[in-house]
PDB file of N, CA and C in Angstrom:
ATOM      1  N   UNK A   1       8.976  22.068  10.892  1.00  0.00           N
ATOM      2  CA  UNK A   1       9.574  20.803  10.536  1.00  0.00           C
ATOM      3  C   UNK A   1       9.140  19.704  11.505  1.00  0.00           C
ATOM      4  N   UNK A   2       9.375  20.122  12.737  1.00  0.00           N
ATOM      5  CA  UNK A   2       8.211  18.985  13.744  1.00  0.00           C
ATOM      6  C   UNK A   2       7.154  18.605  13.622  1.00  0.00           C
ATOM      7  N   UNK A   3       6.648  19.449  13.230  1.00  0.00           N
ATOM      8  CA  UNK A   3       4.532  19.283  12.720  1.00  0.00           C
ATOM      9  C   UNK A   3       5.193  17.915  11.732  1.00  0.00           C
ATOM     10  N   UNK A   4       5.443  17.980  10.589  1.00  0.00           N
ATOM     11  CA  UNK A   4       5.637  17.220   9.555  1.00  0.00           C
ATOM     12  C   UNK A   4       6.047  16.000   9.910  1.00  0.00           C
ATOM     13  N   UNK A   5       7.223  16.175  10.781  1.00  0.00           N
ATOM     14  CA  UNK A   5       7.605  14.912  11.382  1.00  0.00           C
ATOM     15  C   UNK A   5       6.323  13.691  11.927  1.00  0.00           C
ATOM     16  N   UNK A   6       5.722  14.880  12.933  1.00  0.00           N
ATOM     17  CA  UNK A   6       4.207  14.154  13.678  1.00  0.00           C
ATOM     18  C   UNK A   6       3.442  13.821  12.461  1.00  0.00           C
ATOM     19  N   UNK A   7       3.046  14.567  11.605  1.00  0.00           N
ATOM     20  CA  UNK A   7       2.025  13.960  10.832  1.00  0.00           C
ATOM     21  C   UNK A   7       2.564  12.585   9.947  1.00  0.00           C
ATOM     22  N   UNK A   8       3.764  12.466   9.535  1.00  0.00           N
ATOM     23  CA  UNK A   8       4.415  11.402   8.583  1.00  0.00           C
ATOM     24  C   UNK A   8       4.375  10.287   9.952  1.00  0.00           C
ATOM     25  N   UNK A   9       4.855  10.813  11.210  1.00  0.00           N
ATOM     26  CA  UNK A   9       4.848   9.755  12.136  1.00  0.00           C
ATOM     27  C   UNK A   9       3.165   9.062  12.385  1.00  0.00           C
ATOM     28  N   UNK A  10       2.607  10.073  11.935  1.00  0.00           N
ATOM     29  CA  UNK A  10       0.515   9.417  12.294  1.00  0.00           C
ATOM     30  C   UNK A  10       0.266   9.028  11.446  1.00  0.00           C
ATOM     31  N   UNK A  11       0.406   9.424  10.077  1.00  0.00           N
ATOM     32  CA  UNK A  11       0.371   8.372   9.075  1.00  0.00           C
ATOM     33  C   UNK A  11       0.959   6.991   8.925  1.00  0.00           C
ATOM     34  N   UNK A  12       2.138   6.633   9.420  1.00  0.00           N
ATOM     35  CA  UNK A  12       2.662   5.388   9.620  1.00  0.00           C
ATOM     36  C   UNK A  12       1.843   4.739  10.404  1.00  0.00           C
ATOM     37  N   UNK A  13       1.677   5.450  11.277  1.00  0.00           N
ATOM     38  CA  UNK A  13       1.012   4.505  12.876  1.00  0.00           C
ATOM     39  C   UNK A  13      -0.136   3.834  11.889  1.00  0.00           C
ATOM     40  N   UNK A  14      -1.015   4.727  11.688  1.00  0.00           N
ATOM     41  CA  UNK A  14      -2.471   4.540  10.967  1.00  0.00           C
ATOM     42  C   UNK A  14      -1.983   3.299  10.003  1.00  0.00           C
ATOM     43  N   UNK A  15      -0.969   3.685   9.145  1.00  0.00           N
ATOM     44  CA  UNK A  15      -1.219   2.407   7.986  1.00  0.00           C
ATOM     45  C   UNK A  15      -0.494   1.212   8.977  1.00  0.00           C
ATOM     46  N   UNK A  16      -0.049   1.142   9.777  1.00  0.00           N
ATOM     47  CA  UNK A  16       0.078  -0.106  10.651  1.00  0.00           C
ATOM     48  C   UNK A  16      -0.688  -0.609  11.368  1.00  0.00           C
ATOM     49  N   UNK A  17      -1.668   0.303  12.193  1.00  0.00           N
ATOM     50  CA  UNK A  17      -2.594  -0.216  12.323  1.00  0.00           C
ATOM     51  C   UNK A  17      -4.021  -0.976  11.474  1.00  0.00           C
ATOM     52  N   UNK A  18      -3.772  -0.326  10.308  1.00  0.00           N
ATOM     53  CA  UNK A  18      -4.957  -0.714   8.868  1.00  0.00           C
ATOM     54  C   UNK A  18      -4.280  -1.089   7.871  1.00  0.00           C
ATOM     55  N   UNK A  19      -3.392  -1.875   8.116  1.00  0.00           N
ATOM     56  CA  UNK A  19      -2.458  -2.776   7.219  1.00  0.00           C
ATOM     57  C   UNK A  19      -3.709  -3.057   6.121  1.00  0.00           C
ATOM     58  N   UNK A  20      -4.222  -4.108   6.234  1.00  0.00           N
ATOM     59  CA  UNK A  20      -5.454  -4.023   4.893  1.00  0.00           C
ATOM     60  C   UNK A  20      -6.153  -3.665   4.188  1.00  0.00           C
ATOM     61  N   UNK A  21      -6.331  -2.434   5.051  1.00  0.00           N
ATOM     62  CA  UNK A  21      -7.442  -1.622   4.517  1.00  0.00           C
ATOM     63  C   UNK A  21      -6.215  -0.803   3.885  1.00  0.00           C
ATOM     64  N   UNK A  22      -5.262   0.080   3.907  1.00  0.00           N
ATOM     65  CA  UNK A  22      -4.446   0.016   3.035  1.00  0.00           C
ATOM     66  C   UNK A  22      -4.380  -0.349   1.685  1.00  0.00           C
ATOM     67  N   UNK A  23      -4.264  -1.700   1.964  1.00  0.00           N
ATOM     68  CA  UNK A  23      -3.968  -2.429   0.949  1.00  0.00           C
ATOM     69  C   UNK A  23      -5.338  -2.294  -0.274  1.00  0.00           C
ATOM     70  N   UNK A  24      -6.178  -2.197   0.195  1.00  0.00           N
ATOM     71  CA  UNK A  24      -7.126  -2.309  -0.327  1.00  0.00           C
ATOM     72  C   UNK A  24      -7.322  -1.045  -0.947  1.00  0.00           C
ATOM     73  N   UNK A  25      -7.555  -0.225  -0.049  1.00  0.00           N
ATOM     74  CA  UNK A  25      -7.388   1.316  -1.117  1.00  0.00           C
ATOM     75  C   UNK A  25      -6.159   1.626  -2.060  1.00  0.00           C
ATOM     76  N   UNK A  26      -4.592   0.785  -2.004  1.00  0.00           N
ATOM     77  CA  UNK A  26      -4.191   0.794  -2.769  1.00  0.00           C
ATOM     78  C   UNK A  26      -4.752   0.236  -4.112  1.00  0.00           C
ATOM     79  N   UNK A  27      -5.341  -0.811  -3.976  1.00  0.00           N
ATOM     80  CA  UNK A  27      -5.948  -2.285  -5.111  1.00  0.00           C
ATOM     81  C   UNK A  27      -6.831  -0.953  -5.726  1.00  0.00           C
ATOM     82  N   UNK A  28      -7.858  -0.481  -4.729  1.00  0.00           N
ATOM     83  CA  UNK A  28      -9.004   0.492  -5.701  1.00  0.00           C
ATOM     84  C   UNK A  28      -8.135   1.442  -6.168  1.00  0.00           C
ATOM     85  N   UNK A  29      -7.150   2.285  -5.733  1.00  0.00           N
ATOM     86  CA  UNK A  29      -7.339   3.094  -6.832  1.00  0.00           C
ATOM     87  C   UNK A  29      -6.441   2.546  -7.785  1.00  0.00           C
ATOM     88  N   UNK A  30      -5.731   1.500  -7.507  1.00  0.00           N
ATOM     89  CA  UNK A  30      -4.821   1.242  -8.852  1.00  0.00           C
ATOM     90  C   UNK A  30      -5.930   0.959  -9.897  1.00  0.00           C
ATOM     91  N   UNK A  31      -6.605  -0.113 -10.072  1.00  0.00           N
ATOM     92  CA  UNK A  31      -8.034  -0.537 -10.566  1.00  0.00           C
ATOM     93  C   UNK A  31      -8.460   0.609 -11.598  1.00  0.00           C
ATOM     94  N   UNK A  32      -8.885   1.765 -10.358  1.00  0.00           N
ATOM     95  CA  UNK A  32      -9.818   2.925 -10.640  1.00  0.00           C
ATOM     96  C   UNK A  32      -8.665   3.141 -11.743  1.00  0.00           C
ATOM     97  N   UNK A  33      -7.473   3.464 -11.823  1.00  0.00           N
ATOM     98  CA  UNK A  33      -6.638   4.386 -12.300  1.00  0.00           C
ATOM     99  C   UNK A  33      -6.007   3.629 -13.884  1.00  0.00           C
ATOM    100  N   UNK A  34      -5.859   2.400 -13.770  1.00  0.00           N
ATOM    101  CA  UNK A  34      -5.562   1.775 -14.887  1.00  0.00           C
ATOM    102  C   UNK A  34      -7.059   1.504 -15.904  1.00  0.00           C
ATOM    103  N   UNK A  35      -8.028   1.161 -15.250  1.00  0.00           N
ATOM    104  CA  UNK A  35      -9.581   1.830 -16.068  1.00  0.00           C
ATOM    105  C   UNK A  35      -9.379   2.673 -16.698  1.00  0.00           C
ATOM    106  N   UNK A  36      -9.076   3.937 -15.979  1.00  0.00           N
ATOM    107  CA  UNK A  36      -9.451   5.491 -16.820  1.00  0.00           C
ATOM    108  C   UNK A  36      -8.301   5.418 -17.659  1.00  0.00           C
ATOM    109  N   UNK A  37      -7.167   4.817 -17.451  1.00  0.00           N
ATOM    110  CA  UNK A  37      -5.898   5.138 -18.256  1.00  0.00           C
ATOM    111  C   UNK A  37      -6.306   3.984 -19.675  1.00  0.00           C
ATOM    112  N   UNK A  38      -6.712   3.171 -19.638  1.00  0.00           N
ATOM    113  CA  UNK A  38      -7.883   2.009 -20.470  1.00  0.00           C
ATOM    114  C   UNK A  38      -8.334   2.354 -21.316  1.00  0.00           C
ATOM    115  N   UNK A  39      -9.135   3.777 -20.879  1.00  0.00           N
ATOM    116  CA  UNK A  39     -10.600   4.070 -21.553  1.00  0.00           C
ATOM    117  C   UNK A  39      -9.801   4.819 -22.454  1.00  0.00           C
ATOM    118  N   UNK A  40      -9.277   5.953 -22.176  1.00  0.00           N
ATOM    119  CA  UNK A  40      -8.635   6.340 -23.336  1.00  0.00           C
ATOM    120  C   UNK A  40      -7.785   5.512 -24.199  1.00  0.00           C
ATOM    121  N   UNK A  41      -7.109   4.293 -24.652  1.00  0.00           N
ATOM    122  CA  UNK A  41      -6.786   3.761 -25.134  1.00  0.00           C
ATOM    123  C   UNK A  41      -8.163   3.169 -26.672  1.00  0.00           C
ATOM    124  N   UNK A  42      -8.745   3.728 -27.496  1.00  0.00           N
ATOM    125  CA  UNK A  42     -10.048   3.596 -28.051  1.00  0.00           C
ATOM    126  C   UNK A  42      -9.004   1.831 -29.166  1.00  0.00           C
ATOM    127  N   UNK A  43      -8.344   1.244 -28.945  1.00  0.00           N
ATOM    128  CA  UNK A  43      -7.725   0.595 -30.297  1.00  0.00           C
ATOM    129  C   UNK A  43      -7.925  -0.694 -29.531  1.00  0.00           C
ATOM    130  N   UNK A  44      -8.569  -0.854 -28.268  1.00  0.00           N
ATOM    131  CA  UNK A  44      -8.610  -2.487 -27.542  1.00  0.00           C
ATOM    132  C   UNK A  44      -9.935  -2.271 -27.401  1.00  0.00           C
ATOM    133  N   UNK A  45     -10.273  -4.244 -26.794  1.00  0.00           N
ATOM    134  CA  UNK A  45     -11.552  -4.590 -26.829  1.00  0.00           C
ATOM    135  C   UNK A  45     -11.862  -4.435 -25.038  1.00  0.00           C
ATOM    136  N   UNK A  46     -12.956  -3.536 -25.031  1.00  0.00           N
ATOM    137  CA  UNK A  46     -13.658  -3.589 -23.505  1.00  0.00           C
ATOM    138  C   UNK A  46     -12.899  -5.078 -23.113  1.00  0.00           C
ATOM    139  N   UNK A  47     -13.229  -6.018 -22.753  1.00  0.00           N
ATOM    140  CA  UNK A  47     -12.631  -7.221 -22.385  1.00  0.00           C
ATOM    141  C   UNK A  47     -11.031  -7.358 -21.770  1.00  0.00           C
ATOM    142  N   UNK A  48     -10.385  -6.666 -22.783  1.00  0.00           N
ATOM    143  CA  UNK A  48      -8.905  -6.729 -23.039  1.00  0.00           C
ATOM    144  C   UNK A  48      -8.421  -5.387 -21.908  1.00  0.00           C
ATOM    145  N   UNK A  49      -9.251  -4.513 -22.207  1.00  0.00           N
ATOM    146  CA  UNK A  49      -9.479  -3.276 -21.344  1.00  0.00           C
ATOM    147  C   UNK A  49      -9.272  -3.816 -19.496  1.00  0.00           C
ATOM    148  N   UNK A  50     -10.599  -4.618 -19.183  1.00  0.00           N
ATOM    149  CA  UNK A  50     -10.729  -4.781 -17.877  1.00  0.00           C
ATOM    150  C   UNK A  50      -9.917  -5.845 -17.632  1.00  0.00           C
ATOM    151  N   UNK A  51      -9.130  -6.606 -18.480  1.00  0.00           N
ATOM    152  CA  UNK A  51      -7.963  -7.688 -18.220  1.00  0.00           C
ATOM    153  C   UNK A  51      -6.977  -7.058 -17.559  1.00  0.00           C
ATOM    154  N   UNK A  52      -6.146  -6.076 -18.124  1.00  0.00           N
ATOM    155  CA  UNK A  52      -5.286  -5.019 -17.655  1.00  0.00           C
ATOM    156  C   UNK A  52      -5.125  -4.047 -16.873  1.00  0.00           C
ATOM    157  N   UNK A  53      -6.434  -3.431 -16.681  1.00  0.00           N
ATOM    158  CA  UNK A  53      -6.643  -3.235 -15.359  1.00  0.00           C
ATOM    159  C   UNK A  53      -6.704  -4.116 -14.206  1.00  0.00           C
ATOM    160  N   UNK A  54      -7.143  -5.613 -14.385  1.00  0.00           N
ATOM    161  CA  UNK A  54      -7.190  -6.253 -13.862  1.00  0.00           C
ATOM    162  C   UNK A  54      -5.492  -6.771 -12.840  1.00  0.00           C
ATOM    163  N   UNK A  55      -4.960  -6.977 -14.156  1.00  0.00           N
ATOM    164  CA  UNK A  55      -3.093  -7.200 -14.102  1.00  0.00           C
ATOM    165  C   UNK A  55      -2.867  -5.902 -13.376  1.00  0.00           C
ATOM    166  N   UNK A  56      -3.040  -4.657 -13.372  1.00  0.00           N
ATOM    167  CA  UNK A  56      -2.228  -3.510 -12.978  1.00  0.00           C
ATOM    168  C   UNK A  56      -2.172  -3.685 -11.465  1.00  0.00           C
ATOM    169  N   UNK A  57      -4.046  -3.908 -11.158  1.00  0.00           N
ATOM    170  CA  UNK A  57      -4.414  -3.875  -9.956  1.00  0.00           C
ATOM    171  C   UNK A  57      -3.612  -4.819  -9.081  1.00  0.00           C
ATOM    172  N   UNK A  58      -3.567  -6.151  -9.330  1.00  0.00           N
ATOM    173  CA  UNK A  58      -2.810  -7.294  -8.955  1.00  0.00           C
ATOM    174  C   UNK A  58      -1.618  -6.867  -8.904  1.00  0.00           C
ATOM    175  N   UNK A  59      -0.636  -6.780  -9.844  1.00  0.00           N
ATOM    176  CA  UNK A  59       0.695  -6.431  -9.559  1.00  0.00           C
ATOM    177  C   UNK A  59       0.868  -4.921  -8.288  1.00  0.00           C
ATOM    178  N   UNK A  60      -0.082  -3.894  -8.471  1.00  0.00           N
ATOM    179  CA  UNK A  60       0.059  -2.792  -7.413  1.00  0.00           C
ATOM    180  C   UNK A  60      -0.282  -3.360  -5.868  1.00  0.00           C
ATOM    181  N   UNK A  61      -1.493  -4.552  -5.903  1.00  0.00           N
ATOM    182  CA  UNK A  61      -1.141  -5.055  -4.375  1.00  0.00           C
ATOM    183  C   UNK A  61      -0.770  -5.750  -4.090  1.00  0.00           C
ATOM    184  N   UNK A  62       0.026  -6.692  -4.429  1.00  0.00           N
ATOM    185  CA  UNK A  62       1.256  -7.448  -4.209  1.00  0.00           C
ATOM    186  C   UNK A  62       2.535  -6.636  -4.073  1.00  0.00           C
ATOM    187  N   UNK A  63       2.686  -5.439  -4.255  1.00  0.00           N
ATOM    188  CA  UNK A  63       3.903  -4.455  -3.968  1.00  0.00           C
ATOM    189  C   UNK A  63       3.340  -3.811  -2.694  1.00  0.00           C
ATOM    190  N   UNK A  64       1.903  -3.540  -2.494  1.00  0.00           N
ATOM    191  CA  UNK A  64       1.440  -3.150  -1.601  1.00  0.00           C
ATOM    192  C   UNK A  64       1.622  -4.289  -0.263  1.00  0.00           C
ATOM    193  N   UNK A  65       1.018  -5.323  -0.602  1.00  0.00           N
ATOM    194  CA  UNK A  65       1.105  -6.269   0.621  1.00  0.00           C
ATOM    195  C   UNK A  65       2.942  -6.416   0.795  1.00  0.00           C
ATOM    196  N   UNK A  66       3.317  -6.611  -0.269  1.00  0.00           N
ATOM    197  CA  UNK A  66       5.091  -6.819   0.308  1.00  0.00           C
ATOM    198  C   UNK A  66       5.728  -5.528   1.111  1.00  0.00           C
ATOM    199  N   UNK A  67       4.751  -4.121   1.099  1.00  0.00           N
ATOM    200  CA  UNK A  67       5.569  -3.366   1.521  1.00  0.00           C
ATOM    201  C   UNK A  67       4.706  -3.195   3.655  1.00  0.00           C
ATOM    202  N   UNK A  68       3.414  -4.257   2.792  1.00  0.00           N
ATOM    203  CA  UNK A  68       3.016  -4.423   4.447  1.00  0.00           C
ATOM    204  C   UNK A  68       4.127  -5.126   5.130  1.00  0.00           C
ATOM    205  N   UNK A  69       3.748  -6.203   4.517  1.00  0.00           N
ATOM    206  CA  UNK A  69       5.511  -7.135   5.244  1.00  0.00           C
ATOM    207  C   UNK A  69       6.725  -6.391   5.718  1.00  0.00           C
ATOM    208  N   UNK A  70       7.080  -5.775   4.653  1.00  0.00           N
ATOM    209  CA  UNK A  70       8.060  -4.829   5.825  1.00  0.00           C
ATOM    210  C   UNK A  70       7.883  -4.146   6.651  1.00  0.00           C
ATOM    211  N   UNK A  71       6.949  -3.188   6.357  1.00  0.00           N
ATOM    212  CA  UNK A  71       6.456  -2.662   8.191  1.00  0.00           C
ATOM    213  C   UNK A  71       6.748  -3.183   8.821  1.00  0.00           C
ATOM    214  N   UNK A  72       5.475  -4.721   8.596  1.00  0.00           N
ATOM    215  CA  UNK A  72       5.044  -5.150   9.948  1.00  0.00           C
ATOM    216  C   UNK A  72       6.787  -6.128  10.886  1.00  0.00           C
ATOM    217  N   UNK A  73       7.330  -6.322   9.609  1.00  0.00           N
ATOM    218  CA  UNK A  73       9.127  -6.981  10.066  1.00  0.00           C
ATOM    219  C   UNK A  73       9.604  -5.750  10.782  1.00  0.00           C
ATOM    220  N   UNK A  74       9.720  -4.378  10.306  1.00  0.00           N
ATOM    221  CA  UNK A  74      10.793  -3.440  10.804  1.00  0.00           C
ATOM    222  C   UNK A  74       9.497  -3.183  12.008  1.00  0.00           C
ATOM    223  N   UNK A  75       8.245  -2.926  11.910  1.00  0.00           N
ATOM    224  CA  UNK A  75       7.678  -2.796  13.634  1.00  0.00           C
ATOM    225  C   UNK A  75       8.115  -3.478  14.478  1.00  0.00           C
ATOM    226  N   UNK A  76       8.315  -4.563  14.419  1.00  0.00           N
ATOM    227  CA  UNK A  76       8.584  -5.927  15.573  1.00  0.00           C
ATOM    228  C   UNK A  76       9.841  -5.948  15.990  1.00  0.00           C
ATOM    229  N   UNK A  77      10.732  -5.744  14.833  1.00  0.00           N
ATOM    230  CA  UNK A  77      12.179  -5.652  15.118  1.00  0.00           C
ATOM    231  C   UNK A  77      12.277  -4.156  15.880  1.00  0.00           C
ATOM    232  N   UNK A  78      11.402  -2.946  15.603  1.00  0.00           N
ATOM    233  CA  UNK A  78      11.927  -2.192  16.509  1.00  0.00           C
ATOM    234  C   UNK A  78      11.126  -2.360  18.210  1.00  0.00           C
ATOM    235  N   UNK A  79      10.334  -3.017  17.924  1.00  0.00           N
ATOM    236  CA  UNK A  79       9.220  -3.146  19.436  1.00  0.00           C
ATOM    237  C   UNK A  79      10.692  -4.457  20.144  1.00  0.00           C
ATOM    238  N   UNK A  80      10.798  -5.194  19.553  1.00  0.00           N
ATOM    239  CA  UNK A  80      12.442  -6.443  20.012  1.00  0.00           C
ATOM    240  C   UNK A  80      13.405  -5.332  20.654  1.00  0.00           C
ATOM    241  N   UNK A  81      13.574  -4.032  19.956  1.00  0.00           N
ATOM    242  CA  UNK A  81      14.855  -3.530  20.324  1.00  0.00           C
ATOM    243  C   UNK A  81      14.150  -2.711  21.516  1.00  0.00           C
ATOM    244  N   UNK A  82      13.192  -1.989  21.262  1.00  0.00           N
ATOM    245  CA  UNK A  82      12.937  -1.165  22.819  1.00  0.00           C
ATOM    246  C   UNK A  82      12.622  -1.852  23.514  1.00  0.00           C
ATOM    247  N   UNK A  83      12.410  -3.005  23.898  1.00  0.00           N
ATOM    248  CA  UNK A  83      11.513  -3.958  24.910  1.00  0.00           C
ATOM    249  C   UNK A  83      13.276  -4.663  25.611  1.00  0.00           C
ATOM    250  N   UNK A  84      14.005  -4.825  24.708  1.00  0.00           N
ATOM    251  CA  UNK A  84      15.448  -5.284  25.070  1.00  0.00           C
ATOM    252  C   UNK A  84      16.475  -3.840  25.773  1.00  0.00           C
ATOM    253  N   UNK A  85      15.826  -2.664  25.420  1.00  0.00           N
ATOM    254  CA  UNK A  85      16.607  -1.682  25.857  1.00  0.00           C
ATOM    255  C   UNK A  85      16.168  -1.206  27.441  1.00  0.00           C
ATOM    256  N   UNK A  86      14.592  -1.887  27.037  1.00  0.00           N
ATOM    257  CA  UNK A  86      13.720  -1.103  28.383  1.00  0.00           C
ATOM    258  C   UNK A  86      14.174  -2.036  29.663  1.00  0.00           C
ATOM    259  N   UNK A  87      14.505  -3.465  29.380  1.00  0.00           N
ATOM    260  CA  UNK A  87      15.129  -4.238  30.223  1.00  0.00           C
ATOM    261  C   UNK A  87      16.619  -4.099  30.812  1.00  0.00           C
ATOM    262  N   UNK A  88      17.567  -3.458  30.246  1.00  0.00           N
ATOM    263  CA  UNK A  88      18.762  -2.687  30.537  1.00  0.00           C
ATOM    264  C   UNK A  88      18.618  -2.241  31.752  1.00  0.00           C
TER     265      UNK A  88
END
């Protein structure tokens, strides 16, 4: 159960430190993923196709960047609280 802890804890670190790049591999695979979910759809026009993927992608990193924002709010607020505790 500790291992797990560390690894969920290195994964955080990492996406705080690569806040964008994040973001960005969220954008691709949403992209990638609303495409393939697209293609099988055979009753729309290619056009109409990469519109919606287009929309999916957009709406997935804008949930993505808002959930950067919180990180990067709850990092600071906790770096405020140990930096105020370490002064105690």
């Amino acid at each position: 159960m500790a291992e797990a802890k560390t690894q969920v804890e290195s994964i955080r670190k990492w996406v705080v430190d690569h806040k964008l790049r994040t973001v960005g591999c969220l954008w691709l695979s949403g992209i990638t993923g609303s495409i393939a979910y697209n293609w099988s759809r055979p009753n729309m026009k290619t056009s109409v196709k990469i519109i919606h993927a287009r929309l999916h992608a957009q709406a997935l990193t804008l949930a993505a960047l808002a959930g950067a924002a919180v990180v990067e709010y709850y990092d600071h607020r906790a770096e405020a609280k140990r930096a105020k505790n370490s002064e105690q």
